[in-house]
N, C-alpha and C. Protein backbone atom coordinates (compact mmCIF):
# COMPACT_ATOMS: atom_id res chain seq x y z
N UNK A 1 -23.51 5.87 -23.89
CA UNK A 1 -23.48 5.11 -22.65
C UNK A 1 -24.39 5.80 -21.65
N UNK A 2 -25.34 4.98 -21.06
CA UNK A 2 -26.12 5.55 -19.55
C UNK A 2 -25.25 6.21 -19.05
N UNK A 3 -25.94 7.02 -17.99
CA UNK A 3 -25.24 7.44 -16.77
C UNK A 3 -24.77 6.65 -15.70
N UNK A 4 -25.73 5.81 -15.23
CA UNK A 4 -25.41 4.38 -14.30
C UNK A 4 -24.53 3.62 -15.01
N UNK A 5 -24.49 3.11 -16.17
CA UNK A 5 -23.31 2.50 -16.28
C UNK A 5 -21.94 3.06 -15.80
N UNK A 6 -21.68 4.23 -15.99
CA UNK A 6 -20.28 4.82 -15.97
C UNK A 6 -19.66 4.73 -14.60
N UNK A 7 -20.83 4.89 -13.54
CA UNK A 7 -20.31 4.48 -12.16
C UNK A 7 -19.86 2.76 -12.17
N UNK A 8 -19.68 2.07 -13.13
CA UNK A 8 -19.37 0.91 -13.30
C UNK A 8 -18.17 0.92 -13.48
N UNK A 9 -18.07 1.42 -14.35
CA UNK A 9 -16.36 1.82 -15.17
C UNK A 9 -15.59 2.40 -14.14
N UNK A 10 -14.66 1.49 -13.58
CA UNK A 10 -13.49 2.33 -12.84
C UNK A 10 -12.16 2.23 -13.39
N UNK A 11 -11.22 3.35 -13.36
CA UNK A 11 -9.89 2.98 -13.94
C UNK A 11 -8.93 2.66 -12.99
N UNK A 12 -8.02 1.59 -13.02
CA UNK A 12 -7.41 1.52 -12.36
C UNK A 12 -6.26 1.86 -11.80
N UNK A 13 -6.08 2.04 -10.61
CA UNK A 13 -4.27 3.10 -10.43
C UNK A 13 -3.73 2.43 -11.00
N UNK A 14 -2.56 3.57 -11.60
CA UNK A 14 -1.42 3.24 -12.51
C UNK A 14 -0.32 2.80 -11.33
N UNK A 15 0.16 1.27 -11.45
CA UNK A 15 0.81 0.47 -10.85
C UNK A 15 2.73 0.81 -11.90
N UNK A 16 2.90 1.07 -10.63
CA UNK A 16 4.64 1.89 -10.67
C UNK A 16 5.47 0.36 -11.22
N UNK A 17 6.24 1.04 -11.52
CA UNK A 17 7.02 -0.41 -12.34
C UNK A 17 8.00 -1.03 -11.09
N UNK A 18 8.21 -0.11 -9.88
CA UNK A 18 9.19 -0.44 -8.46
C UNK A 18 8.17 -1.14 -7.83
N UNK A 19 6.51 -1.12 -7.46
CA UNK A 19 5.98 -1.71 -6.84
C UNK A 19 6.21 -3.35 -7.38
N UNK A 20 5.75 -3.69 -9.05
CA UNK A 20 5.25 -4.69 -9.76
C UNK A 20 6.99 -5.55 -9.44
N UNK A 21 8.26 -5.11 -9.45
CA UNK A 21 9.39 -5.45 -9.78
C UNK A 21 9.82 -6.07 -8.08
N UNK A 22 8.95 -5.59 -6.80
CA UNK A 22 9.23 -5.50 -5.72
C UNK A 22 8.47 -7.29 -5.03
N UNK A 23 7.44 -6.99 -5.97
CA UNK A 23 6.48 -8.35 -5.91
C UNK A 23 6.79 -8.97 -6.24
N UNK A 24 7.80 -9.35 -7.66
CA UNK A 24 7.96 -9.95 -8.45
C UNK A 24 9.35 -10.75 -7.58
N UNK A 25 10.30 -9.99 -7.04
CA UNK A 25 10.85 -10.43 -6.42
C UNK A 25 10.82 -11.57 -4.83
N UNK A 26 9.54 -10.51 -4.49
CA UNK A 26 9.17 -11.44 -3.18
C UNK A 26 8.86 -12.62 -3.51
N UNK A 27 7.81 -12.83 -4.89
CA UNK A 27 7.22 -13.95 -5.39
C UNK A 27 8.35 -15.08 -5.36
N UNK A 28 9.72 -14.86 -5.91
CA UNK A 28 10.46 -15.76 -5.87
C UNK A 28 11.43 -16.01 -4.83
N UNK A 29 11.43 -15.41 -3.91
CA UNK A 29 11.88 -15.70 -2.06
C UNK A 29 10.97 -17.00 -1.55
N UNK A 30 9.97 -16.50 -1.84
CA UNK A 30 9.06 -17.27 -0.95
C UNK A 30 8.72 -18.79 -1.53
N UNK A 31 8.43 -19.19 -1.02
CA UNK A 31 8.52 -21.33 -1.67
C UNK A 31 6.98 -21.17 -1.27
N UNK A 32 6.83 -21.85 -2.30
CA UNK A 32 4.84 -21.98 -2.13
C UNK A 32 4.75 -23.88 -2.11
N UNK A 33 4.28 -23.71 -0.77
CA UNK A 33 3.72 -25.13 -0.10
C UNK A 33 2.88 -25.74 -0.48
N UNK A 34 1.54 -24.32 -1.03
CA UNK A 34 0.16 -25.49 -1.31
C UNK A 34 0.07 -24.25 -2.34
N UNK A 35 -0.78 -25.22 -3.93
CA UNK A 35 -1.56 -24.57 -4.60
C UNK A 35 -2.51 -23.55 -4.56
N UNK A 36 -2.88 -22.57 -4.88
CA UNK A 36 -4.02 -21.98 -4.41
C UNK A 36 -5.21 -22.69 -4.96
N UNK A 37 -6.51 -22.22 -3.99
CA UNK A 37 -7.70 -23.23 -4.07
C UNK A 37 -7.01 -24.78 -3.58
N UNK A 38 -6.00 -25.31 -3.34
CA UNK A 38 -5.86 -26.73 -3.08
C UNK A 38 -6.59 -26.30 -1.78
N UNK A 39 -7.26 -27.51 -1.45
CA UNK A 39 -7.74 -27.44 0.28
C UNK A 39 -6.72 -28.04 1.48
N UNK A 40 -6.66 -27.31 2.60
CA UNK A 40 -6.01 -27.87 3.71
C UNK A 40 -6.14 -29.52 3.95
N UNK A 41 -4.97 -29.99 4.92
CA UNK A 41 -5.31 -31.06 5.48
C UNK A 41 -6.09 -31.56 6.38
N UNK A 42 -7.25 -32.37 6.17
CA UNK A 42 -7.95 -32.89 7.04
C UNK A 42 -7.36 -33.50 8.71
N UNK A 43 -8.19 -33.04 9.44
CA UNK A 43 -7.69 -33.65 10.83
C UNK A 43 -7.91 -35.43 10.34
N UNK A 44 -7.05 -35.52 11.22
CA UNK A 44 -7.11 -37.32 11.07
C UNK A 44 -7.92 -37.96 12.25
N UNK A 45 -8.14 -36.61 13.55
CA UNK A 45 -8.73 -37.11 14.90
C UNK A 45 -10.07 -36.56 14.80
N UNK A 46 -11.12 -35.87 13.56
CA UNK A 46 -12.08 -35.37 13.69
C UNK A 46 -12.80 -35.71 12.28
N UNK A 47 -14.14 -35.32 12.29
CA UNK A 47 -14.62 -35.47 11.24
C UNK A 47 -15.27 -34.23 10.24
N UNK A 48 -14.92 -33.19 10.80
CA UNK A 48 -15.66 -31.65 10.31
C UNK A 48 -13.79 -30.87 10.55
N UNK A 49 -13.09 -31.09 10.59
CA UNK A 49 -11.85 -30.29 11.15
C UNK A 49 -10.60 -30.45 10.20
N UNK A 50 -9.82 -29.33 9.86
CA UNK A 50 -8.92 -29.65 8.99
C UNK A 50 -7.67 -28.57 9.57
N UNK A 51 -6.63 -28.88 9.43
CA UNK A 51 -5.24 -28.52 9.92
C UNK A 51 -4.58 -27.06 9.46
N UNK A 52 -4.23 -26.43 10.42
CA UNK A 52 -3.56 -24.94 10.26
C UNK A 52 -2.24 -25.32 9.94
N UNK A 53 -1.78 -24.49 8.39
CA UNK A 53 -0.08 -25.34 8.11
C UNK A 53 0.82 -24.81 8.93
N UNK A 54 0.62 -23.94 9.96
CA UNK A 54 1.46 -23.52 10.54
C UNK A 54 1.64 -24.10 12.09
N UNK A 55 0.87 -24.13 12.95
CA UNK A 55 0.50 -24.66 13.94
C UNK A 55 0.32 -25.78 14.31
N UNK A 56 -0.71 -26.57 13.09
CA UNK A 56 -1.22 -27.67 13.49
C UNK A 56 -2.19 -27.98 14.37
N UNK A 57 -3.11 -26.95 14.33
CA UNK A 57 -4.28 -27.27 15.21
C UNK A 57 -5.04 -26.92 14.37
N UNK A 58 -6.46 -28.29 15.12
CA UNK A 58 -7.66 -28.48 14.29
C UNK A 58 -8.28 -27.45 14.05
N UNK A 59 -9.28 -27.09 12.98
CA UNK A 59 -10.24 -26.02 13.07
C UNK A 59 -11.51 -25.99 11.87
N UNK A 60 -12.34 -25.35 11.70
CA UNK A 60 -13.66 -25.38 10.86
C UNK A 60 -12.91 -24.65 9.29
N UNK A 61 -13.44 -25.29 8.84
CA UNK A 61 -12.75 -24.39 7.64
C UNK A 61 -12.89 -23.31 7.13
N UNK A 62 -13.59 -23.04 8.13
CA UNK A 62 -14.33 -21.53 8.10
C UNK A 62 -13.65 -20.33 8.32
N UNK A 63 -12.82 -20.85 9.25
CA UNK A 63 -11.81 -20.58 10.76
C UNK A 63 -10.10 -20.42 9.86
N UNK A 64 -10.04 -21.36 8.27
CA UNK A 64 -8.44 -20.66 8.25
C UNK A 64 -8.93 -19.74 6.58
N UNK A 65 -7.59 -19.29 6.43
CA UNK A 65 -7.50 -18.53 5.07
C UNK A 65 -6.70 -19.20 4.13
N UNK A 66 -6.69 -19.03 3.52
CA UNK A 66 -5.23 -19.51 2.29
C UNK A 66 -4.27 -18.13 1.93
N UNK A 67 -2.84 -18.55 2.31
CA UNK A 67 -2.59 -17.28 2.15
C UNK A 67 -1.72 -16.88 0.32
N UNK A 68 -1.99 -16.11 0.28
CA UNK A 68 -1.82 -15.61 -1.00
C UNK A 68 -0.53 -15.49 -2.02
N UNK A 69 0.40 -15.78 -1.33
CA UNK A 69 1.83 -16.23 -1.49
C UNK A 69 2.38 -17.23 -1.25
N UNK A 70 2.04 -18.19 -0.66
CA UNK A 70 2.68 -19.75 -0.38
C UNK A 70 1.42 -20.79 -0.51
N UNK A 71 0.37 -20.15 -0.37
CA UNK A 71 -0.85 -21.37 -0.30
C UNK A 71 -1.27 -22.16 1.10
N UNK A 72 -0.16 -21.94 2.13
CA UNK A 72 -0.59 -22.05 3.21
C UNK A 72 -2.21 -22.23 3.85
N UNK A 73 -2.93 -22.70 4.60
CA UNK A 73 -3.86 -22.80 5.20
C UNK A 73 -3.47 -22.13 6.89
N UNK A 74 -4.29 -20.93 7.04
CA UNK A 74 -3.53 -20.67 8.34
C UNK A 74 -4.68 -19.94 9.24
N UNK A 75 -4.44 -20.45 10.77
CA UNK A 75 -6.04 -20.66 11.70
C UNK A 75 -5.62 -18.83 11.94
N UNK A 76 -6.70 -18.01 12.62
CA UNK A 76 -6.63 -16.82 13.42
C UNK A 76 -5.20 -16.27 13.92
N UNK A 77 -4.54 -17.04 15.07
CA UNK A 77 -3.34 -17.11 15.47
C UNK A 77 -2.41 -17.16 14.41
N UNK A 78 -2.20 -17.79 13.39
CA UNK A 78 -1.09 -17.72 12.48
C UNK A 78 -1.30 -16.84 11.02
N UNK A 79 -2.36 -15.67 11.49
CA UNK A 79 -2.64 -15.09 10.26
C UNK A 79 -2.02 -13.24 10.40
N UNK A 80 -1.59 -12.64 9.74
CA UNK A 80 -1.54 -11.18 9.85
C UNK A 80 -2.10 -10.33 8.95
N UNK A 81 -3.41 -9.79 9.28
CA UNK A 81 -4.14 -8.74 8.19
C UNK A 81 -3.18 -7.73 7.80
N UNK A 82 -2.30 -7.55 8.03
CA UNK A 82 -1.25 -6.19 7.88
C UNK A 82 -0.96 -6.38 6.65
N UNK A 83 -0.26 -7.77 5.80
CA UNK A 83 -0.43 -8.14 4.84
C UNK A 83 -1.36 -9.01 4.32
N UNK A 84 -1.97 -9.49 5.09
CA UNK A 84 -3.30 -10.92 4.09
C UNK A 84 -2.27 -11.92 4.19
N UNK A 85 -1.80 -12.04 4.46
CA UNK A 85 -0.71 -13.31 4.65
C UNK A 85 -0.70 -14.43 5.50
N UNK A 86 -0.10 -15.35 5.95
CA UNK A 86 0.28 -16.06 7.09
C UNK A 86 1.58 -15.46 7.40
N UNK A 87 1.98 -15.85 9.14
CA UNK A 87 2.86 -15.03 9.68
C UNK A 87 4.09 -15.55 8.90
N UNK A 88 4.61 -16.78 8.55
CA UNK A 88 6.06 -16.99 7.58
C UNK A 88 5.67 -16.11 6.51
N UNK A 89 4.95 -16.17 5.45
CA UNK A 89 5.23 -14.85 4.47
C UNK A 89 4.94 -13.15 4.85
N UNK A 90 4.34 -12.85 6.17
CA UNK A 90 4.45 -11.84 6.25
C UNK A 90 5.88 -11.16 7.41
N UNK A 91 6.60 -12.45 7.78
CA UNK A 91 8.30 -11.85 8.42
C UNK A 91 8.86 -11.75 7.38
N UNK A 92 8.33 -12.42 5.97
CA UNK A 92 9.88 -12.03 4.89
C UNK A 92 8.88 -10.93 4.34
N UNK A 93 8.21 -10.57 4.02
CA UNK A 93 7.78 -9.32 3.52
C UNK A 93 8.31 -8.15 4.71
N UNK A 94 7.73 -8.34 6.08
CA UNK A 94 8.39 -7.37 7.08
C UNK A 94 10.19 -6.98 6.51
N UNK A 95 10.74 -8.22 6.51
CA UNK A 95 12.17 -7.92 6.39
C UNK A 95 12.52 -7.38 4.97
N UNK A 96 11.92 -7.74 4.06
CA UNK A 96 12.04 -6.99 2.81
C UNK A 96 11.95 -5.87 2.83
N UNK A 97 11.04 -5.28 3.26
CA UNK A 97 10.69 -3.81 3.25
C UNK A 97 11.48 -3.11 4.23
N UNK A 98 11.93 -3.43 5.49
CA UNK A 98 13.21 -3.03 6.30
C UNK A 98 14.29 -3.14 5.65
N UNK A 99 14.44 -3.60 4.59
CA UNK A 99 15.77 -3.86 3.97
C UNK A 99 15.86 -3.10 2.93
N UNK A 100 14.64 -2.51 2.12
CA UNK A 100 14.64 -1.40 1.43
C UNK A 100 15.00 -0.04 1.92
N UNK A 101 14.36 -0.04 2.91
CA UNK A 101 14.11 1.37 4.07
C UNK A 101 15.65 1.79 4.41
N UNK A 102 16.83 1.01 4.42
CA UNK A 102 17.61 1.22 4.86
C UNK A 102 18.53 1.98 3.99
């Protein structure tokens, strides 16, 4: 094997069987609304604009995310980088993990 290749090859952290079992659980708390890749709802009052599932305000589609646990479409305001989430799946993740902690 090259040398440049090998900087290719990364191994990946060894994923704890409490993390995978912790997910696995959240996965089934949470109710998934939209498919992933399904696209948001189109505004019905615009012609370039499609709907935040949380809010309900118009925006570019540029402008929401899909979040990674429910499928949600969600604008700036209804998003939390803390998890990559929208704010409904990231209060039950918040409370999950407070509920471990204890």
């Amino acid at each position: 094997m090259t040398p440049w290749k090998k900087n290719w090859l990364r191994k990946e952290a060894p994923k704890s069987k409490e993390s995978a079992d912790r997910f696995r659980e959240l996965k089934k708390e949470i109710t998934v609304m939209r498919k992933q890749g399904e696209p948001p709802l189109k505004d019905p009052h615009s012609f370039a604009q499609y709907m935040c599932d949380l809010c309900s305000t118009p925006h570019p589609i540029s402008d929401l995310r899909q979040c990674v646990f429910c499928g949600r479409w969600a604008c700036d305001a209804c998003w939390k980088d803390e998890y990559y989430t929208c704010k409904s799946c990231a209060g039950i993740i918040k409370i999950r993990t407070m509920m471990g902690k204890e």
